[in-house]
PDB file of N, CA and C in Angstrom:
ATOM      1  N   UNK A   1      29.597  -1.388  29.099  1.00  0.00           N
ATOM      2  CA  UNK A   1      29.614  -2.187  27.896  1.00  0.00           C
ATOM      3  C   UNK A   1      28.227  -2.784  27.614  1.00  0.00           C
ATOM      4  N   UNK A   2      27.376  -3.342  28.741  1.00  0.00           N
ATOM      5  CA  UNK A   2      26.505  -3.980  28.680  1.00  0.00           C
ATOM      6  C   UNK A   2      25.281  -2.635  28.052  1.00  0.00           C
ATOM      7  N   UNK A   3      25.320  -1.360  28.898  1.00  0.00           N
ATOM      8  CA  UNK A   3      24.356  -0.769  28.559  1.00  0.00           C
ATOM      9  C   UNK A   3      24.577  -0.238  26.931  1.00  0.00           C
ATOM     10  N   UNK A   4      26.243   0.145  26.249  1.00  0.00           N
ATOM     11  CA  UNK A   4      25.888   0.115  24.925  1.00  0.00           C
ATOM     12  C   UNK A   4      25.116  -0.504  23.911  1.00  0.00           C
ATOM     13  N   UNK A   5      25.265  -2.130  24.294  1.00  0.00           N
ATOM     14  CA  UNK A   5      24.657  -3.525  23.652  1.00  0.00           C
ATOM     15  C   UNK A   5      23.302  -3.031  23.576  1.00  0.00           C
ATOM     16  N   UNK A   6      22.775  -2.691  25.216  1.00  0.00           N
ATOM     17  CA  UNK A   6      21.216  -3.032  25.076  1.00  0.00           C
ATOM     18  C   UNK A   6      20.743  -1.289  24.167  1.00  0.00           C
ATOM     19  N   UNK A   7      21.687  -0.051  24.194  1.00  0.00           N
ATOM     20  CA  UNK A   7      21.171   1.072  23.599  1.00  0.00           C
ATOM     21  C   UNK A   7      21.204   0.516  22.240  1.00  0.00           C
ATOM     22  N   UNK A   8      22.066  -0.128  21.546  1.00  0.00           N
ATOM     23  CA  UNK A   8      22.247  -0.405  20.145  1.00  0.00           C
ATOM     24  C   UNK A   8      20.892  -1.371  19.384  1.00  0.00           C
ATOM     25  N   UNK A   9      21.002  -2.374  20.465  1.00  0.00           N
ATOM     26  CA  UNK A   9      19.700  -3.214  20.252  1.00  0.00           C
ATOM     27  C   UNK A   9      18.337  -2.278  20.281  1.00  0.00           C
ATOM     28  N   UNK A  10      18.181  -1.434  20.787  1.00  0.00           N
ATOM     29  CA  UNK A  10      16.776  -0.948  21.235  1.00  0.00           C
ATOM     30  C   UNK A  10      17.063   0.347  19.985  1.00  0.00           C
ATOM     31  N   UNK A  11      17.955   0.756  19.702  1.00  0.00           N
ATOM     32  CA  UNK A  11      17.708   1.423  18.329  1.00  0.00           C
ATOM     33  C   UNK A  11      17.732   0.946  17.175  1.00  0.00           C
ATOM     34  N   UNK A  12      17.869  -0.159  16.613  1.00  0.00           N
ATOM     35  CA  UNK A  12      17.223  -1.197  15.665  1.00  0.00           C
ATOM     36  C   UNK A  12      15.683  -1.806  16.471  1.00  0.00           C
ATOM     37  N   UNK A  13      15.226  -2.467  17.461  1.00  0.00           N
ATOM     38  CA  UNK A  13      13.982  -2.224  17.472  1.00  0.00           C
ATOM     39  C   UNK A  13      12.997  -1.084  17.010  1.00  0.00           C
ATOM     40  N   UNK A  14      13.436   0.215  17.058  1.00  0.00           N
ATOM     41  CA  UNK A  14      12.644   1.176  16.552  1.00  0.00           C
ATOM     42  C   UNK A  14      12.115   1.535  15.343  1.00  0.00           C
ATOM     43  N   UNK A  15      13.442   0.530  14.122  1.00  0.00           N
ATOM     44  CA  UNK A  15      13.173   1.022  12.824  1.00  0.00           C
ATOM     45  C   UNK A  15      11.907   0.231  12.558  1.00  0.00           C
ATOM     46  N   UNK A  16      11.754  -1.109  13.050  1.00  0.00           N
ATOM     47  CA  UNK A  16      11.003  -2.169  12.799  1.00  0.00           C
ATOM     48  C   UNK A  16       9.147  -1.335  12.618  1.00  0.00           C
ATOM     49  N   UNK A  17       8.885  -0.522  13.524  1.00  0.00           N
ATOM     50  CA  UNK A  17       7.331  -0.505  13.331  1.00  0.00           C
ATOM     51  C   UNK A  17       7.847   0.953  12.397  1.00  0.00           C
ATOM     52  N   UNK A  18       9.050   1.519  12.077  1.00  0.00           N
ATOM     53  CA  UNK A  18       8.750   2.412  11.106  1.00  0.00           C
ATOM     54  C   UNK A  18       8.732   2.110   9.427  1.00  0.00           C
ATOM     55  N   UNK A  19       9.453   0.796   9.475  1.00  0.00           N
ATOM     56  CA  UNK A  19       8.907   0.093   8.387  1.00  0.00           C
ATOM     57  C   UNK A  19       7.842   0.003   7.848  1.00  0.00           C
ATOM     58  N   UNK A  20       7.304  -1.080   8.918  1.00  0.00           N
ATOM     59  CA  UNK A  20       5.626  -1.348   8.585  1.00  0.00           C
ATOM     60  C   UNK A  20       4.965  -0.146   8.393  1.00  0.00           C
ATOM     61  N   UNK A  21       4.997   0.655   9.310  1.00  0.00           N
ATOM     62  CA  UNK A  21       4.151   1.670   8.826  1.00  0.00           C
ATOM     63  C   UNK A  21       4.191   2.543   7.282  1.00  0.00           C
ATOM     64  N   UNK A  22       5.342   2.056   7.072  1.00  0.00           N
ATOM     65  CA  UNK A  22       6.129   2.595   5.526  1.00  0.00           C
ATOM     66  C   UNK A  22       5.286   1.843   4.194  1.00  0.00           C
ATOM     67  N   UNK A  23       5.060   0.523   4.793  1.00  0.00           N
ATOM     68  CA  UNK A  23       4.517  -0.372   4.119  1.00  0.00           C
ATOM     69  C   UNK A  23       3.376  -0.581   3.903  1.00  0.00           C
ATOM     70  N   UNK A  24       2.790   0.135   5.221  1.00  0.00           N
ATOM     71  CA  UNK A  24       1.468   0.516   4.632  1.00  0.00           C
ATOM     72  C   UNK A  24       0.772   1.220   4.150  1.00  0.00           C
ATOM     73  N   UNK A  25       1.705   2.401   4.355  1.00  0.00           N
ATOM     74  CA  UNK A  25       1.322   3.836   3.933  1.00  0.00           C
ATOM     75  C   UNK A  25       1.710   3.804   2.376  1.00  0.00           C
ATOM     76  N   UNK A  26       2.533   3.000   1.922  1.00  0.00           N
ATOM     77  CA  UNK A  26       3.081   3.045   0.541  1.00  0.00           C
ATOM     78  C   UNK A  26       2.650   2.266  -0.513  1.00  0.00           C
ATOM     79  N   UNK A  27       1.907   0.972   0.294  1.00  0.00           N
ATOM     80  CA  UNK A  27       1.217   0.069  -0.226  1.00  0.00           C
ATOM     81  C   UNK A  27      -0.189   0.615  -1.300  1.00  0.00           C
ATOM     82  N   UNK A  28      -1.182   0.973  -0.575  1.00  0.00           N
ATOM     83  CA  UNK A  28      -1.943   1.793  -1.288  1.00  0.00           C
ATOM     84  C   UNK A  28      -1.848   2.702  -2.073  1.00  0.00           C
ATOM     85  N   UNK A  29      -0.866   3.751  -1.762  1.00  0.00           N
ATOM     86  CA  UNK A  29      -0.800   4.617  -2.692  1.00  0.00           C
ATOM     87  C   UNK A  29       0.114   4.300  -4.193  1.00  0.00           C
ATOM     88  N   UNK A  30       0.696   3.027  -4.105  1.00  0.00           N
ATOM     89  CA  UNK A  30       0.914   2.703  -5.133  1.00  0.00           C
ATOM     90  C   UNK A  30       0.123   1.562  -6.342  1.00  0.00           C
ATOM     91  N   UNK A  31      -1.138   1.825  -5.588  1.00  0.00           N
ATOM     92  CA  UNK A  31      -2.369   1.090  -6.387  1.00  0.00           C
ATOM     93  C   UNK A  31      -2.606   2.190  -7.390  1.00  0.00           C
ATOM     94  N   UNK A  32      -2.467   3.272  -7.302  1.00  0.00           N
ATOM     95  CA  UNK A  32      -3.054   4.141  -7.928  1.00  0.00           C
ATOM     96  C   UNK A  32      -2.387   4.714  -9.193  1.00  0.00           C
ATOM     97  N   UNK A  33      -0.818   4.501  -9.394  1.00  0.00           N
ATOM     98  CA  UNK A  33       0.246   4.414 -10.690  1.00  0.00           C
ATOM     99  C   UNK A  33      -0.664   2.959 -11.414  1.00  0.00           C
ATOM    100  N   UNK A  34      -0.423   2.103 -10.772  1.00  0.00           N
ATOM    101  CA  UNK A  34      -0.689   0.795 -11.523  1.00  0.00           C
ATOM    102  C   UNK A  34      -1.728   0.841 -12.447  1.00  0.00           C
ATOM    103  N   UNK A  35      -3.225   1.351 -11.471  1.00  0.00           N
ATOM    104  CA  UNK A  35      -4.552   1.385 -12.188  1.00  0.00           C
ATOM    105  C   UNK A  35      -4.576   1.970 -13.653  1.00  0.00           C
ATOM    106  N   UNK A  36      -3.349   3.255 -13.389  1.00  0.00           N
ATOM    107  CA  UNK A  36      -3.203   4.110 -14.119  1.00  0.00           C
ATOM    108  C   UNK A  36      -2.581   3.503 -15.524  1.00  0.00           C
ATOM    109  N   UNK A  37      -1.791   2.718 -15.212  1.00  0.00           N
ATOM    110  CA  UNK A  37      -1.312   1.919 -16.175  1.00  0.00           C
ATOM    111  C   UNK A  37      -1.927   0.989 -17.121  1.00  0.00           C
ATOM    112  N   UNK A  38      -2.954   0.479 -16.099  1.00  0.00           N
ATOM    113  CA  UNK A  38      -4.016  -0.566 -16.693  1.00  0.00           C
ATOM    114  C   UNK A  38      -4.727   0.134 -17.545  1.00  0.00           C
ATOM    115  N   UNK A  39      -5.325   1.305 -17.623  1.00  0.00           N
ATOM    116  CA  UNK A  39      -6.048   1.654 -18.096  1.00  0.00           C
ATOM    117  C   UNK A  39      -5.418   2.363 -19.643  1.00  0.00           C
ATOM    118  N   UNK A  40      -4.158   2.646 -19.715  1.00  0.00           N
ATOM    119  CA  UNK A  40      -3.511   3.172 -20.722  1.00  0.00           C
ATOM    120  C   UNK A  40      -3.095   1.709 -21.669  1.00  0.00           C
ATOM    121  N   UNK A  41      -3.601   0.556 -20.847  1.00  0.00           N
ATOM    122  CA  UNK A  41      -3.181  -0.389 -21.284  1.00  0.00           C
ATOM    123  C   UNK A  41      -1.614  -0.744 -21.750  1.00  0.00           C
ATOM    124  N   UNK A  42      -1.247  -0.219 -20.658  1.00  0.00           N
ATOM    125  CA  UNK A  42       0.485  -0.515 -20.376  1.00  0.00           C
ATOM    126  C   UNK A  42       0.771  -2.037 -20.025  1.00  0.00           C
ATOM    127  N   UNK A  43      -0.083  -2.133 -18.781  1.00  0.00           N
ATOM    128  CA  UNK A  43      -0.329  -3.259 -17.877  1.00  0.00           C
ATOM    129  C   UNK A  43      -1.653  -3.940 -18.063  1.00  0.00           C
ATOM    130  N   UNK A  44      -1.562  -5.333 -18.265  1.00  0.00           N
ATOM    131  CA  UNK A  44      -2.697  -6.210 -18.368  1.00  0.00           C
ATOM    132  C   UNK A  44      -2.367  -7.581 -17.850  1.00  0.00           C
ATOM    133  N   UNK A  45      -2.206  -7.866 -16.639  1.00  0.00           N
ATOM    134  CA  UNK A  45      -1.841  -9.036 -16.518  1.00  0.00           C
ATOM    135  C   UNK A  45      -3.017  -9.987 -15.837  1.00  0.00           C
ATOM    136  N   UNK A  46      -3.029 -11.088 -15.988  1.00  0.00           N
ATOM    137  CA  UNK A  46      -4.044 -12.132 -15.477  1.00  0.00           C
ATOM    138  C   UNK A  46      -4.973 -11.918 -14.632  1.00  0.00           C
ATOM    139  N   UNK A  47      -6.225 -11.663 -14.275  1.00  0.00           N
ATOM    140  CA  UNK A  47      -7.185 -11.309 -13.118  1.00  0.00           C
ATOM    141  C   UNK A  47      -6.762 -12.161 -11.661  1.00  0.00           C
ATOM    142  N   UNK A  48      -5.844 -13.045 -11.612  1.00  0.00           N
ATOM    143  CA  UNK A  48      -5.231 -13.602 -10.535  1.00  0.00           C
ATOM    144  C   UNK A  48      -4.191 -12.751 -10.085  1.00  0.00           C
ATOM    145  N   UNK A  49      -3.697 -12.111 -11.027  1.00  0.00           N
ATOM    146  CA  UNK A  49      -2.602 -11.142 -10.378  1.00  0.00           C
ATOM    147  C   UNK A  49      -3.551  -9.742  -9.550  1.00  0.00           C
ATOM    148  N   UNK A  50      -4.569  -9.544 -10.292  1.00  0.00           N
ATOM    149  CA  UNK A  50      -5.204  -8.209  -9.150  1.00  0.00           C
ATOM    150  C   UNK A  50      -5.923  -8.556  -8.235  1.00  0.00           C
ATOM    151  N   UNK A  51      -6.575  -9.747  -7.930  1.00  0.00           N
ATOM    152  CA  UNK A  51      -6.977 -10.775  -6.841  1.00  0.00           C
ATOM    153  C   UNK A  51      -5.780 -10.669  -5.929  1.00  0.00           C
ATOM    154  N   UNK A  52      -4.491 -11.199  -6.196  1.00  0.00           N
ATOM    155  CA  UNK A  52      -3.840 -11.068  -5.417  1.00  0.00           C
ATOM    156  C   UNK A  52      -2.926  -9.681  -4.655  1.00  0.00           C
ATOM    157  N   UNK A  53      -3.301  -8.466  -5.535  1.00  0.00           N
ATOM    158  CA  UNK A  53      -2.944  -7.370  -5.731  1.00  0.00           C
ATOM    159  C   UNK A  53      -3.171  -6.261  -4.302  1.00  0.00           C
ATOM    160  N   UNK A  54      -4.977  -6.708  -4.855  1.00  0.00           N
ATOM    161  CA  UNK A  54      -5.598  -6.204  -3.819  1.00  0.00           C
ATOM    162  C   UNK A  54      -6.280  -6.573  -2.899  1.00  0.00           C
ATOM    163  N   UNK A  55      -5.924  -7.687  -2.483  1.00  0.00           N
ATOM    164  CA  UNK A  55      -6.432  -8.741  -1.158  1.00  0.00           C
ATOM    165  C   UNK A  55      -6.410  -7.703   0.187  1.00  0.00           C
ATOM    166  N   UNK A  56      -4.818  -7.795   0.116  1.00  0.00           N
ATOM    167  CA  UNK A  56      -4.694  -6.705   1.396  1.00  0.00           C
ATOM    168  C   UNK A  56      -5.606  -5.352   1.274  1.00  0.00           C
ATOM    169  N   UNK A  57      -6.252  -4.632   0.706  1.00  0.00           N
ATOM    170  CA  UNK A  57      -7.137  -3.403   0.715  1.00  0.00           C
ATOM    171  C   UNK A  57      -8.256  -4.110   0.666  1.00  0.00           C
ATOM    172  N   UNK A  58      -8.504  -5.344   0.225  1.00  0.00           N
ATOM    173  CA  UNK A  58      -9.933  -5.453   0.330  1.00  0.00           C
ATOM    174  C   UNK A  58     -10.121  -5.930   1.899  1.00  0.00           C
ATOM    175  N   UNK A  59      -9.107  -6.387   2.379  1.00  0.00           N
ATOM    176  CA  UNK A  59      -9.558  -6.988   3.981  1.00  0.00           C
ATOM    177  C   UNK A  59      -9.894  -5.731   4.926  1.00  0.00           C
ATOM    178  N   UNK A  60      -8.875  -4.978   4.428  1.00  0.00           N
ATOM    179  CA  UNK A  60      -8.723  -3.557   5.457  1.00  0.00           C
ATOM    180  C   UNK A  60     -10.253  -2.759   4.980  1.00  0.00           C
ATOM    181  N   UNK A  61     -10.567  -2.522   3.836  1.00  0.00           N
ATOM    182  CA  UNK A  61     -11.662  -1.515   3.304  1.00  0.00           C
ATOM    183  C   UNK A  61     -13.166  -2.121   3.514  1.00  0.00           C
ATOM    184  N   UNK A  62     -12.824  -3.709   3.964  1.00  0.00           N
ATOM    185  CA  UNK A  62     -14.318  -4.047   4.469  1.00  0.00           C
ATOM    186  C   UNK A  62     -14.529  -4.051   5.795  1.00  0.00           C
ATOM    187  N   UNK A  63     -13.698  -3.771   6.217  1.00  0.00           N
ATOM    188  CA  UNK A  63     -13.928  -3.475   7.843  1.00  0.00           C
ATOM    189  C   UNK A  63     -14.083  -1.830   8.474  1.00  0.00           C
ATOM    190  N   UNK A  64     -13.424  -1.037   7.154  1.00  0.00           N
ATOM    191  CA  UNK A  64     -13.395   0.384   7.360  1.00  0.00           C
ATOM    192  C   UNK A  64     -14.081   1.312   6.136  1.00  0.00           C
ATOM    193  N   UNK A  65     -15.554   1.094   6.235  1.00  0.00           N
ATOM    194  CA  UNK A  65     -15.924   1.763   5.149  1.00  0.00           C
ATOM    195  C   UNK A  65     -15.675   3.482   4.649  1.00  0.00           C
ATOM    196  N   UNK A  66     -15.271   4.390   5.182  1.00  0.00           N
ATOM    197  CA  UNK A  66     -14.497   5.300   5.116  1.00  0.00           C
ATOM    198  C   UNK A  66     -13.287   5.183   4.229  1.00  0.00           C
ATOM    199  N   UNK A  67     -12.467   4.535   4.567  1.00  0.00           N
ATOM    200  CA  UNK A  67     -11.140   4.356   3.931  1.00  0.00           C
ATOM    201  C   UNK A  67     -11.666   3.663   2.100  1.00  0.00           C
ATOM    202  N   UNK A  68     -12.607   2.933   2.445  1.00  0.00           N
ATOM    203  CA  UNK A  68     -12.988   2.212   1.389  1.00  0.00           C
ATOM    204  C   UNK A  68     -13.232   3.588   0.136  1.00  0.00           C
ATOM    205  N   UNK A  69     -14.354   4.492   0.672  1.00  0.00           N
ATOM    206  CA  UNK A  69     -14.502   5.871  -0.157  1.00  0.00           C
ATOM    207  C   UNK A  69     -13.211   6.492  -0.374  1.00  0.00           C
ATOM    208  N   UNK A  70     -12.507   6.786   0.573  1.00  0.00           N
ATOM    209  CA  UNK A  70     -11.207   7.599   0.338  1.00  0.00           C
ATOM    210  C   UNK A  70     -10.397   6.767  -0.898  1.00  0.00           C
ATOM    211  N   UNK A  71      -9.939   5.510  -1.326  1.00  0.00           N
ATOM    212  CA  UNK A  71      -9.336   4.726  -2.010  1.00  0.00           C
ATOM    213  C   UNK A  71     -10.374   4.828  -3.431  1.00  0.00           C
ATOM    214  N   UNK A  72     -11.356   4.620  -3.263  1.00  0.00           N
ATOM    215  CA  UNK A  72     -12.620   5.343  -4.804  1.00  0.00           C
ATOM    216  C   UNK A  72     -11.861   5.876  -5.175  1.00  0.00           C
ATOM    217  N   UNK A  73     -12.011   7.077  -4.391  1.00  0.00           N
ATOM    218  CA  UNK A  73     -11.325   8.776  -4.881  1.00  0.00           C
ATOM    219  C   UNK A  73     -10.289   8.578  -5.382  1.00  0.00           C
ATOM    220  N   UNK A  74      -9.395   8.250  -4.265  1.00  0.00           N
ATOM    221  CA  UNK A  74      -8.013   7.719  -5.062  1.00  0.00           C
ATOM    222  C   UNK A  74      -8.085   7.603  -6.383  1.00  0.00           C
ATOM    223  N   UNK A  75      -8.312   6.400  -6.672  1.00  0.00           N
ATOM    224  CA  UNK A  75      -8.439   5.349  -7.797  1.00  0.00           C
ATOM    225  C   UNK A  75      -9.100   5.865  -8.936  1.00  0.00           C
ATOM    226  N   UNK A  76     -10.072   6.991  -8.565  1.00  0.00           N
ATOM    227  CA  UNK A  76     -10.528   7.572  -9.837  1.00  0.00           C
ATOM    228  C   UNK A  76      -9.999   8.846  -9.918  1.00  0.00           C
ATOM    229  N   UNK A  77      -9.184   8.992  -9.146  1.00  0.00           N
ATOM    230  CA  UNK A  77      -8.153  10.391  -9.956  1.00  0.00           C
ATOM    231  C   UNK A  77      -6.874   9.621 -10.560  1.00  0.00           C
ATOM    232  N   UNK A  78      -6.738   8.469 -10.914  1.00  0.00           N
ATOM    233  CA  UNK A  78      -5.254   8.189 -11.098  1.00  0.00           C
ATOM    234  C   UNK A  78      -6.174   7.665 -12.375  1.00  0.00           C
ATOM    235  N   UNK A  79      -7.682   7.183 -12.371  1.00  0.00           N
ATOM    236  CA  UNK A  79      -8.055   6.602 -13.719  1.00  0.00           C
ATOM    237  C   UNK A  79      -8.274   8.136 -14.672  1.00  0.00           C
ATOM    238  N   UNK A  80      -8.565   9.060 -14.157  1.00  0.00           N
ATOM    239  CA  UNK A  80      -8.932  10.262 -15.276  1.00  0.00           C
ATOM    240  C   UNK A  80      -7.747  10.670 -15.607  1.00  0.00           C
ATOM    241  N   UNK A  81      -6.596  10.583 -14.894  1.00  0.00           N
ATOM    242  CA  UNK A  81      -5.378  10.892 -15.429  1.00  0.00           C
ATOM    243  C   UNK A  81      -4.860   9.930 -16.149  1.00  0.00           C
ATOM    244  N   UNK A  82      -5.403   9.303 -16.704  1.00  0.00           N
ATOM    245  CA  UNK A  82      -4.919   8.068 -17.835  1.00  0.00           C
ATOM    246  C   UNK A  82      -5.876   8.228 -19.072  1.00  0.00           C
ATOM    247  N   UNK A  83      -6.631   8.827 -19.177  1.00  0.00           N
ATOM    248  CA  UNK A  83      -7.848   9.338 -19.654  1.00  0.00           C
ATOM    249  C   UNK A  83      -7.441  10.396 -20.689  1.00  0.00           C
TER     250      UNK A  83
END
């Protein structure tokens, strides 16, 4: 009985870092609809809202200048496709 408890528990621990990783992997790539939006002028909301938007990429992309280029790219294929 006891070892079901602890198998059940330890397979909900597992989903936990597949989340996050969900969250981060999904996080960014959904900067790149948005931009897209902005620029069709769908979306225009307050310069406090993209301050707060992209806080999290700016912490990560100044510590990893690589990723920083890769997210450019990004960002300017989702702007020519609004184009």
């Amino acid at each position: 009985m006891a070892e079901d408890q602890q198998h059940q528990e330890s397979k909900r621990g597992g989903s936990l870092p597949v989340l996050i990783m969900l969250l981060l992997l999904g996080y960014p790539l959904s900067t790149g609809p948005v931009a897209m939006l902005l620029e069709m002028g769908w979306l225009g909301p307050n310069p406090s809202f993209w301050s707060w938007f992209y806080r999290p990429l700016s912490l990560v992309t100044n510590r990893f200048p690589l990723i920083e280029t890769l997210f450019n790219h990004f960002m300017n294929f989702w702007i020519e496709l609004a184009r």
